[in-house]
Structure formats: C-alpha cells, structure tokens
C-alpha atoms as a PDB file:
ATOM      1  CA  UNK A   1      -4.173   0.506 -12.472  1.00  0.00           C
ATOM      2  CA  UNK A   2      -1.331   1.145  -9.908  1.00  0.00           C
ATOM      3  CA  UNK A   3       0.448  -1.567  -7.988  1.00  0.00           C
ATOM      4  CA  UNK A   4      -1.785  -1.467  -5.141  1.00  0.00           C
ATOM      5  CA  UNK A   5      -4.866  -2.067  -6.837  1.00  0.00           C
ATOM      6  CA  UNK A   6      -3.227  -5.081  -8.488  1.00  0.00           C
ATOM      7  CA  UNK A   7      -1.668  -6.522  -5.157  1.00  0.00           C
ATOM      8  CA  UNK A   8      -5.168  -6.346  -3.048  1.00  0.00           C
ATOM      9  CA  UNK A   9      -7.185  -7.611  -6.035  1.00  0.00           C
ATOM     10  CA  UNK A  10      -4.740 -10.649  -5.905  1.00  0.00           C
ATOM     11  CA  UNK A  11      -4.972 -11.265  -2.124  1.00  0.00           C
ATOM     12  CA  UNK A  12      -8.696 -10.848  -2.630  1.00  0.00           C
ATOM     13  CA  UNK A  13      -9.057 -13.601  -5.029  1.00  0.00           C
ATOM     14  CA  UNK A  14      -6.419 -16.016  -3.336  1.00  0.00           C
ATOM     15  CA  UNK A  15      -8.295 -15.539   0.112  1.00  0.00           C
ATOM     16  CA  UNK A  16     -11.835 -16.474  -1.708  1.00  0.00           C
ATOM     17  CA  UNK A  17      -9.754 -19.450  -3.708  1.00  0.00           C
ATOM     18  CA  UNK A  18      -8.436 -20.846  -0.256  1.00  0.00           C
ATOM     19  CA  UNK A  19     -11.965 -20.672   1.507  1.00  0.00           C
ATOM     20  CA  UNK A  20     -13.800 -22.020  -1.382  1.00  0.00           C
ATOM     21  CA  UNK A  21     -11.119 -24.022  -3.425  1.00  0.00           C
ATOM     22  CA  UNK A  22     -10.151 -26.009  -0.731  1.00  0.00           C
ATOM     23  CA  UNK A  23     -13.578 -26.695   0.985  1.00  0.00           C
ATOM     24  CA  UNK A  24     -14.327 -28.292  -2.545  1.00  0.00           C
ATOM     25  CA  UNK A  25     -10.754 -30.590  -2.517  1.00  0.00           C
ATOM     26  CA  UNK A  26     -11.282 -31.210   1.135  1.00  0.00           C
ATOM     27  CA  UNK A  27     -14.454 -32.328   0.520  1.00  0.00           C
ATOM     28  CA  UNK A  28     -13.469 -34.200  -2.836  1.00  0.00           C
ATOM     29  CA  UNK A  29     -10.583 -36.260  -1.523  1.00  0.00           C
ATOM     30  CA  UNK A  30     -11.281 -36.926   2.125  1.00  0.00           C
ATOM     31  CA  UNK A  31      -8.813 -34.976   4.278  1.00  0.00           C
ATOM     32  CA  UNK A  32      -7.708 -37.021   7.315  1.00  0.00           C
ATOM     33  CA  UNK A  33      -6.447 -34.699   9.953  1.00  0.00           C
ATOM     34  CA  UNK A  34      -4.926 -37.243  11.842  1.00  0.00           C
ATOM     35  CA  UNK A  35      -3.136 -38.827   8.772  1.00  0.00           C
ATOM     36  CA  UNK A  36       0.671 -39.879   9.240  1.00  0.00           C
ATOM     37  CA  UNK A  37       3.221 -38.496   6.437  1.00  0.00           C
ATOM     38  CA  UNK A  38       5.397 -41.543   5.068  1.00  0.00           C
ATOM     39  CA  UNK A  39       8.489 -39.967   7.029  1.00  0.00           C
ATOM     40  CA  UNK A  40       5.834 -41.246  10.622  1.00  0.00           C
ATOM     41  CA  UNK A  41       4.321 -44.027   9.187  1.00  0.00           C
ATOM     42  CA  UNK A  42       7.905 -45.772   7.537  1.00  0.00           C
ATOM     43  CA  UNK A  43      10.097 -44.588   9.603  1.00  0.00           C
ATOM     44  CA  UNK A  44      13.110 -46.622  10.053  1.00  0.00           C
ATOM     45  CA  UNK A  45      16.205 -44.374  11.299  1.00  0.00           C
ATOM     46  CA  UNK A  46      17.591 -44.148   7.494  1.00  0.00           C
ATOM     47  CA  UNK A  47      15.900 -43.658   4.887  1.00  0.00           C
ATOM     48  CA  UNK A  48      12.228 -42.208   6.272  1.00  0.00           C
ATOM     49  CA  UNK A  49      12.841 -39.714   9.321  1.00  0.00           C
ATOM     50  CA  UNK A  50      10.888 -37.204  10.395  1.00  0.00           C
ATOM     51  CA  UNK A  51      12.102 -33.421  10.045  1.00  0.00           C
ATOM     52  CA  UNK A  52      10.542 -30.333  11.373  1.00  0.00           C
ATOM     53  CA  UNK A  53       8.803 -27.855   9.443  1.00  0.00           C
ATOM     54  CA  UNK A  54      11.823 -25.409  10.059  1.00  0.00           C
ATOM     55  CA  UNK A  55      14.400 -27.945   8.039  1.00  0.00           C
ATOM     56  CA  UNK A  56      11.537 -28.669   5.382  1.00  0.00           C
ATOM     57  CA  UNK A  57      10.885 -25.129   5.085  1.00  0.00           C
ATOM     58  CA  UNK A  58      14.561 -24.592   4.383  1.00  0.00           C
ATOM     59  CA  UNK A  59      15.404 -27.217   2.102  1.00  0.00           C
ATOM     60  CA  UNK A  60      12.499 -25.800   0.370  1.00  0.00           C
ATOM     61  CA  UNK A  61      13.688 -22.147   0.326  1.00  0.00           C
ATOM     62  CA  UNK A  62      17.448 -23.038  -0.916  1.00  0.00           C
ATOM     63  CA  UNK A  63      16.079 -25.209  -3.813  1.00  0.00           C
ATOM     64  CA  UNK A  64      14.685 -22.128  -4.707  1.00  0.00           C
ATOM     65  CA  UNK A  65      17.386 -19.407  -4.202  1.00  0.00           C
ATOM     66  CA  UNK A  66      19.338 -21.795  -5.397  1.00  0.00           C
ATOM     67  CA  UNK A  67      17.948 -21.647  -8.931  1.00  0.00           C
ATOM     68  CA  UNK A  68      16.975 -18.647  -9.333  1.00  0.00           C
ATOM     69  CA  UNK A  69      21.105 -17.044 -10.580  1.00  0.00           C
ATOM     70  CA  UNK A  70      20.694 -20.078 -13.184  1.00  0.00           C
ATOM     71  CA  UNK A  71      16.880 -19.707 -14.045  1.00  0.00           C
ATOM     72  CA  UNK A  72      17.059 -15.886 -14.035  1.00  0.00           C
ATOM     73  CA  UNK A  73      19.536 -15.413 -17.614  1.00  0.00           C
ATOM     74  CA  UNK A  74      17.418 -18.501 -18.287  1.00  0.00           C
ATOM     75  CA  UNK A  75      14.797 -16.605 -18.939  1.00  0.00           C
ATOM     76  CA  UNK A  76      15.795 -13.462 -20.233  1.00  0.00           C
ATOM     77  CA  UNK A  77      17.700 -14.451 -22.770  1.00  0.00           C
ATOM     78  CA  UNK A  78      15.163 -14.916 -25.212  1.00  0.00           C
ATOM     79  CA  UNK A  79      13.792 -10.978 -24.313  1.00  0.00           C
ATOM     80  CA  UNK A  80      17.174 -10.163 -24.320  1.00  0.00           C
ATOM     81  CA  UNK A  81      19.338 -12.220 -26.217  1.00  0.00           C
ATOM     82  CA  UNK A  82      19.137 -10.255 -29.947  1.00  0.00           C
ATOM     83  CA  UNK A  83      20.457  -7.320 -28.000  1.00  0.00           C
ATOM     84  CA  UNK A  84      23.129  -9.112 -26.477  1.00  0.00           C
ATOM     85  CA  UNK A  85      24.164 -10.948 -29.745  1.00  0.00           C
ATOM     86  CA  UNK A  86      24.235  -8.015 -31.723  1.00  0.00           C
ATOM     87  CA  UNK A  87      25.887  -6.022 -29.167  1.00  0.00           C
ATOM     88  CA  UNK A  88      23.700  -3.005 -29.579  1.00  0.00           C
END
C-alpha cells in the first residue's frame, strides 16, 4: 500500500469521525454555542484576558516546536541507543 492510499484512507476516516463522532459528543454533553470561555466570563485585566485565536494558536505551535529537539532523541534512543552505545 503506497503513501497515498494510506493518507486518503486516513482523511476518509477522520472526516466520517468528525461528522459522526462529534454529533454523538455534541449531543452527549450539551454544546452551548453562545457559551463564554473563563478568559470572557472572569475576566479581570490580570490574570483572565482574552487572546485571539492567532496568539492561542501560537503559544500552541511553540509548545510544540519547542519540544520536539528534546522529545525527538527522546524517543529514538531506545531504537537506537544499542547502536550508539556500542559504537557500531
């Protein structure tokens, strides 16, 4: 099975798991539209402010770059680690 195959099959089944998945948790817990987030509803100038989805969104995506040179040997040194130790 080539790459391709394996990427659509996986958009496939996320699309149908969005659609039907969250129908089911919408349904389940109540989703309020109209809700407030903490950051509206206790906002007082210091501790709860509201951000935009551009400086949540980025806060987000450093966590995870961020991580990711310590994570990465992380990882692989278990695959890789005899190798390494033995030097061969």
């Amino acid at each position: 099975m080539n790459g391709v195959v394996l990427v659509t099959c996986a958009i496939v089944i996320l699309a149908v798991a969005y659609r039907f998945y969250g129908k089911w948790l919408a349904k389940t817990w109540g989703i309020d539209p109209n809700a407030l987030t903490p950051a509206h509803r206790l906002e007082d100038g210091q501790d709860y402010t509201p951000s935009s989805k551009f400086t949540v969104f980025a806060n987000q995506f450093s966590s995870i770059t961020g991580a990711g040179p310590v994570t990465g040997p992380i990882i692989a040194l278990p695959t890789a680690g005899c190798r390494l130790s033995y030097g061969s």
